[in-house]
Protein backbone atom coordinates (compact mmCIF):
# COMPACT_ATOMS: atom_id res chain seq x y z
CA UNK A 1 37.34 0.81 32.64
CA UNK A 2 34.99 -1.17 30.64
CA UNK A 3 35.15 -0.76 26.73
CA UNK A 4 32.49 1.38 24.91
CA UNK A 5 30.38 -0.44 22.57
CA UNK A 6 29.93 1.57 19.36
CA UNK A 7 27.30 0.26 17.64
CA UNK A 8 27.26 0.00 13.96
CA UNK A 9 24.69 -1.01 10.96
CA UNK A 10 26.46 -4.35 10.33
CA UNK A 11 25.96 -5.12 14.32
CA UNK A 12 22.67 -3.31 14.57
CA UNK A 13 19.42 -5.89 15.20
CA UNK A 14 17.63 -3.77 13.32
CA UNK A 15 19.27 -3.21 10.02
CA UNK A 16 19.79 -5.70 7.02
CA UNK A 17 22.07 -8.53 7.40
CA UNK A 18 24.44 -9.21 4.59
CA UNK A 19 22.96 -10.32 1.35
CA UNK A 20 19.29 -10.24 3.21
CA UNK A 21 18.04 -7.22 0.88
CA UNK A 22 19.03 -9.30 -2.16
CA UNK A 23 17.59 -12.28 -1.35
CA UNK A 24 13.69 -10.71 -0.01
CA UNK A 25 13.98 -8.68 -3.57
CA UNK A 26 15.19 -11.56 -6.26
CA UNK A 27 13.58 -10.96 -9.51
CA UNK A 28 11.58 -7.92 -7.79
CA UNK A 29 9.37 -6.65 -11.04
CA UNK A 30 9.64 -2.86 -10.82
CA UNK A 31 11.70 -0.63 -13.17
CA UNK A 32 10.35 2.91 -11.94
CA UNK A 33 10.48 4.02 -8.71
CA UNK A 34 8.73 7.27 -7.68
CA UNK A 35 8.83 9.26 -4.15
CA UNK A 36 6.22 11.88 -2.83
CA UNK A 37 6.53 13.40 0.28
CA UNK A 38 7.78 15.91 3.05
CA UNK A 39 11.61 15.69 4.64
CA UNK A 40 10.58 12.28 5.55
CA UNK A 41 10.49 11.25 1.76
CA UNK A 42 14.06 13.38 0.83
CA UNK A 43 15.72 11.85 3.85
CA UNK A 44 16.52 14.58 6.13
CA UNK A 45 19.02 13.06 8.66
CA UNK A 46 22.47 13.36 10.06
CA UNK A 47 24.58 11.03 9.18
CA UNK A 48 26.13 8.55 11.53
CA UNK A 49 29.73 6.67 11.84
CA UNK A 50 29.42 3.43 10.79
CA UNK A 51 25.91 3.87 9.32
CA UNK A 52 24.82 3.83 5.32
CA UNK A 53 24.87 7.69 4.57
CA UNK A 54 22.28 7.00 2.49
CA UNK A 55 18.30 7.86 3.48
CA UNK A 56 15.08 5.37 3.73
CA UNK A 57 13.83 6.20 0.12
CA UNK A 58 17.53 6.39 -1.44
CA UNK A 59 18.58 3.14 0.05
CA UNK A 60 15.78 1.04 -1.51
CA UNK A 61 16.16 2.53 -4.50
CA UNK A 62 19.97 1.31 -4.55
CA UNK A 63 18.51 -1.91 -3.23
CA UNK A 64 16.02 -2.61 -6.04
CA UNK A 65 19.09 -0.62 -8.64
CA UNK A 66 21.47 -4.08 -7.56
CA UNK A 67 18.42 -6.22 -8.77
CA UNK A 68 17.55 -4.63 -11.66
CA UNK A 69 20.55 -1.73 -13.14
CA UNK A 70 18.12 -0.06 -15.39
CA UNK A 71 15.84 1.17 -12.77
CA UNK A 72 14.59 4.36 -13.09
CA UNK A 73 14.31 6.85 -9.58
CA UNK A 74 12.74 10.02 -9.25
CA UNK A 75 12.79 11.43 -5.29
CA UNK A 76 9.99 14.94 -5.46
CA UNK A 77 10.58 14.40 -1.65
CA UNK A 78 10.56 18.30 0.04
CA UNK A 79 11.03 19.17 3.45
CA UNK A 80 8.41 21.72 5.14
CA UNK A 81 5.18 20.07 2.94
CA UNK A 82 2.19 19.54 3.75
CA UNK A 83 -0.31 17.14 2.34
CA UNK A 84 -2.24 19.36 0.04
CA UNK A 85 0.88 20.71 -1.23
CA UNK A 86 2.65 17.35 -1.95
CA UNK A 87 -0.76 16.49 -4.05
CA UNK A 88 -0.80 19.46 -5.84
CA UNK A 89 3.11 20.47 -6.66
CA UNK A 90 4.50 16.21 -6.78
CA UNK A 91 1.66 14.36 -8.21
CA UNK A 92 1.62 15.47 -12.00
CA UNK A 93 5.17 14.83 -12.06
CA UNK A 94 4.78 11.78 -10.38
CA UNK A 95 2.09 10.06 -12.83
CA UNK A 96 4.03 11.70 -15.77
CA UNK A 97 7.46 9.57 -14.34
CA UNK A 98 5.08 6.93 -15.02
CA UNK A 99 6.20 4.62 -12.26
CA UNK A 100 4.88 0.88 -10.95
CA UNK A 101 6.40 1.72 -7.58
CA UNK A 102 6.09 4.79 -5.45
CA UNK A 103 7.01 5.77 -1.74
CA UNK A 104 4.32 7.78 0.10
CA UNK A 105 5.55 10.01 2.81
CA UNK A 106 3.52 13.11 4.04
CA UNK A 107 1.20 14.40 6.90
CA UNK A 108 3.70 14.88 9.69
CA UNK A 109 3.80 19.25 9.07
CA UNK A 110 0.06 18.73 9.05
CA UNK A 111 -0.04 17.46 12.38
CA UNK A 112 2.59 19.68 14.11
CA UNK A 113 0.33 23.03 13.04
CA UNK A 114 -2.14 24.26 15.19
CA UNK A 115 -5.48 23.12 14.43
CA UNK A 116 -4.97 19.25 13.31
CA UNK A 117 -7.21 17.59 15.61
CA UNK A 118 -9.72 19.67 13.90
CA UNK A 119 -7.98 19.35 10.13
CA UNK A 120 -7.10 15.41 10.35
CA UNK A 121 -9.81 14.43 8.51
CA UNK A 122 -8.65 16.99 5.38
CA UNK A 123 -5.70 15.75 5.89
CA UNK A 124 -6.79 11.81 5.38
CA UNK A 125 -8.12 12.97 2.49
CA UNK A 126 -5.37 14.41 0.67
CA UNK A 127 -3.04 11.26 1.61
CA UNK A 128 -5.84 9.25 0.09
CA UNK A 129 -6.20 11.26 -3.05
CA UNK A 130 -2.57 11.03 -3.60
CA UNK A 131 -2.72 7.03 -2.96
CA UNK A 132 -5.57 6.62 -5.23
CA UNK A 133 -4.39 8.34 -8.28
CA UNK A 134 -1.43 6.41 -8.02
CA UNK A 135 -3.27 3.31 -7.40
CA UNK A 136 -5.51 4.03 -10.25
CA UNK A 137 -2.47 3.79 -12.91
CA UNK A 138 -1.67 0.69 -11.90
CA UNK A 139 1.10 1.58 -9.38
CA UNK A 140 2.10 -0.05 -6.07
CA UNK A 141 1.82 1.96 -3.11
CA UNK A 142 4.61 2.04 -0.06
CA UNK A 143 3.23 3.67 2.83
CA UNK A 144 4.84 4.58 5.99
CA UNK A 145 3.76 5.58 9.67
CA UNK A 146 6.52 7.42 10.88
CA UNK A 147 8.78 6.89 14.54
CA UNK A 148 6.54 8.61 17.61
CA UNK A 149 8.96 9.52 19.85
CA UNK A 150 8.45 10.26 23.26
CA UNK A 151 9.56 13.97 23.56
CA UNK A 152 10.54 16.51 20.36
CA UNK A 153 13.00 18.87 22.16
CA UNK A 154 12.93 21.28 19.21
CA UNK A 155 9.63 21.95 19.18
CA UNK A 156 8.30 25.27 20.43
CA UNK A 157 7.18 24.65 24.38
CA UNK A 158 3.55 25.32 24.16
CA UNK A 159 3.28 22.27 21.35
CA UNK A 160 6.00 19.96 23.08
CA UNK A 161 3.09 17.93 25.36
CA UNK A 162 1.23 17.65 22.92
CA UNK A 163 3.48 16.77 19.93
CA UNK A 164 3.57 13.01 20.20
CA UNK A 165 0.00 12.80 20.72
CA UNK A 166 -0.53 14.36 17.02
CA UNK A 167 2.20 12.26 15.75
CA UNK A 168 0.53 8.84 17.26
CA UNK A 169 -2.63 10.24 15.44
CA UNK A 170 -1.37 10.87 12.75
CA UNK A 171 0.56 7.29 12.56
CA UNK A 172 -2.63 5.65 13.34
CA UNK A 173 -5.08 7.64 10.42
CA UNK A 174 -2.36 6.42 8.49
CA UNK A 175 -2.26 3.01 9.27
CA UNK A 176 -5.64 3.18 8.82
CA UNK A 177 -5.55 4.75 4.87
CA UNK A 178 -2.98 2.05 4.06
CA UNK A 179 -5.61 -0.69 5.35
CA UNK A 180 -8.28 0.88 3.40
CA UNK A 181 -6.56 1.35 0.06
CA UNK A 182 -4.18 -2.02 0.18
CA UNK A 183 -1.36 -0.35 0.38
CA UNK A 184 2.18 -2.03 1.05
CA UNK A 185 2.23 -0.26 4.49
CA UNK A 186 5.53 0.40 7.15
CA UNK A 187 4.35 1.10 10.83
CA UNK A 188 7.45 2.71 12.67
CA UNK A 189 5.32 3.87 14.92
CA UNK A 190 6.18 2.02 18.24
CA UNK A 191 9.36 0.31 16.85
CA UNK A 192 11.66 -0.28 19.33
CA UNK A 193 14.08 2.34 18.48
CA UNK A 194 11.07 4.86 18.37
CA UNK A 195 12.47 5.91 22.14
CA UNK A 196 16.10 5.95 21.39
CA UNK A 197 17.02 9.24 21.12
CA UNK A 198 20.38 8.42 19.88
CA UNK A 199 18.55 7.73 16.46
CA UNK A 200 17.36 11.37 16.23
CA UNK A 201 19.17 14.04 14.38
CA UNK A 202 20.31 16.87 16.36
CA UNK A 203 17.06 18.88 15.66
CA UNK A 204 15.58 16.53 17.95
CA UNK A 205 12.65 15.75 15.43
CA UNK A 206 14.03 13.73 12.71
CA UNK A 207 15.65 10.40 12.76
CA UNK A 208 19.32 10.60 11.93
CA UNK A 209 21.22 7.55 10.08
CA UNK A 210 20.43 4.74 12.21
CA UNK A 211 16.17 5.48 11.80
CA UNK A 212 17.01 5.93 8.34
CA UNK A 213 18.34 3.01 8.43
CA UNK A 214 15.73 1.17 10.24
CA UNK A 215 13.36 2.02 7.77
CA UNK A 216 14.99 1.05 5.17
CA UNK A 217 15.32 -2.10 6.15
CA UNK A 218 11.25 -2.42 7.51
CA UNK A 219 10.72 -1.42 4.05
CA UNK A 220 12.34 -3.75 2.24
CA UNK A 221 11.13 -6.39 3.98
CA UNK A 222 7.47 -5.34 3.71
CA UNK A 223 8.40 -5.26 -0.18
CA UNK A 224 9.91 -8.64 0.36
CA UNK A 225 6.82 -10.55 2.05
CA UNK A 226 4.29 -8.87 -0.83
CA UNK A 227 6.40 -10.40 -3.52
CA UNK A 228 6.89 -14.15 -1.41
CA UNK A 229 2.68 -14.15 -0.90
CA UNK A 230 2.93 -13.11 -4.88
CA UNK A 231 5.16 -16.40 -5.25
CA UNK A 232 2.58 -18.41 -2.96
């Protein structure tokens, strides 16, 4: 019988190599680290053997933490938000953290309600708003367009053939803020582990460990390029 490969974040193409995070963030400049956002900014995932238990926005806060120890992280990250609500329950808190780096993670419960074809534009805008009052105190933006995966079991039938058709949309309106507002922006969107299902958590809609992993890494090295063409 040939022997099961079990594959692991150390062996994973996709994740970090050894001492890569430290070198892409040597002498990184930030020393407060905010997160807005839905479950995708808390880090809603099951964990996985062999895999950093740790989620997207809690890993590069570690990451930037072995830089510089006396960085300060705040996560407002809440599953089951929508846009407006992460602008008007996170973003006072947010500005009053006072941070010069912030994660930006929302639109995805927008865009599984009924209605968002009709609502994306709304929905642009309160992304944007929360983007440009960040912006506006000086603050570098992270964006992110989540994983589209091919089918979301868990969602209710009648929305299933249509579900990664909003999240595409909503990936690309995203894509599109980030380019419009100079954002430091992370498309997951057709990543190549966007159609492995064995990096979803058993609710079949969120990534588990490995995607958090995955972005993690895609993060840091978008973080890692901005500070290089800095260096340029």
């Amino acid at each position: 019988m040939a022997a099961v490969t079990v594959l692991t974040e150390a062996a994973d193409p996709y994740c970090l190599r050894a001492g890569e995070a430290g070198a892409l963030l040597a002498g990184h400049p930030w020393r407060r680290f905010a997160v807005l956002g839905d479950s995708i900014a808390e880090g809603v995932a099951d964990e996985v053997p062999g895999y950093s238990p740790l989620p997207c926005a809690d890993r590069v806060a570690a990451e930037l933490t072995r830089i510089n120890p006396d960085l300060a992280y705040l996560n407002l990250g809440k599953r089951g938000l929508r846009a407006h609500e992460v602008r008007e329950g996170q973003l006072e808190p947010a500005l009053a953290f006072a941070p010069d780096l912030a994660f930006v993670a929302c639109g995805a419960n927008d865009a599984l309600r009924p209605g968002y074809e009709a609502r994306a534009d709304a929905v642009d805008s309160e992304i944007a708003a929360v983007i440009r009052a960040l912006q506006e105190r000086g603050v570098l933006v992270v964006t992110v367009s989540i994983f589209v995966r091919p089918v979301y079991p868990s969602l209710p039938t009648w929305l299933r053939p249509t579900g990664t058709e909003r999240m595409a949309m909503l990936g690309a309106r995203t894509s599109a803020i980030a380019a419009a507002l100079g954002t430091v922006h992370v498309d997951l969107t057709a990543h190549p582990i966007a159609t492995a299902m064995d990096s979803t958590s058993a609710d079949g809609l969120h990534g588990n460990a490995r995607a958090q992993s995955v972005a993690a890494t895609e993060t840091i090295r978008a973080l890692g390029r901005m500070l290089r063409r800095k260096e340029l």
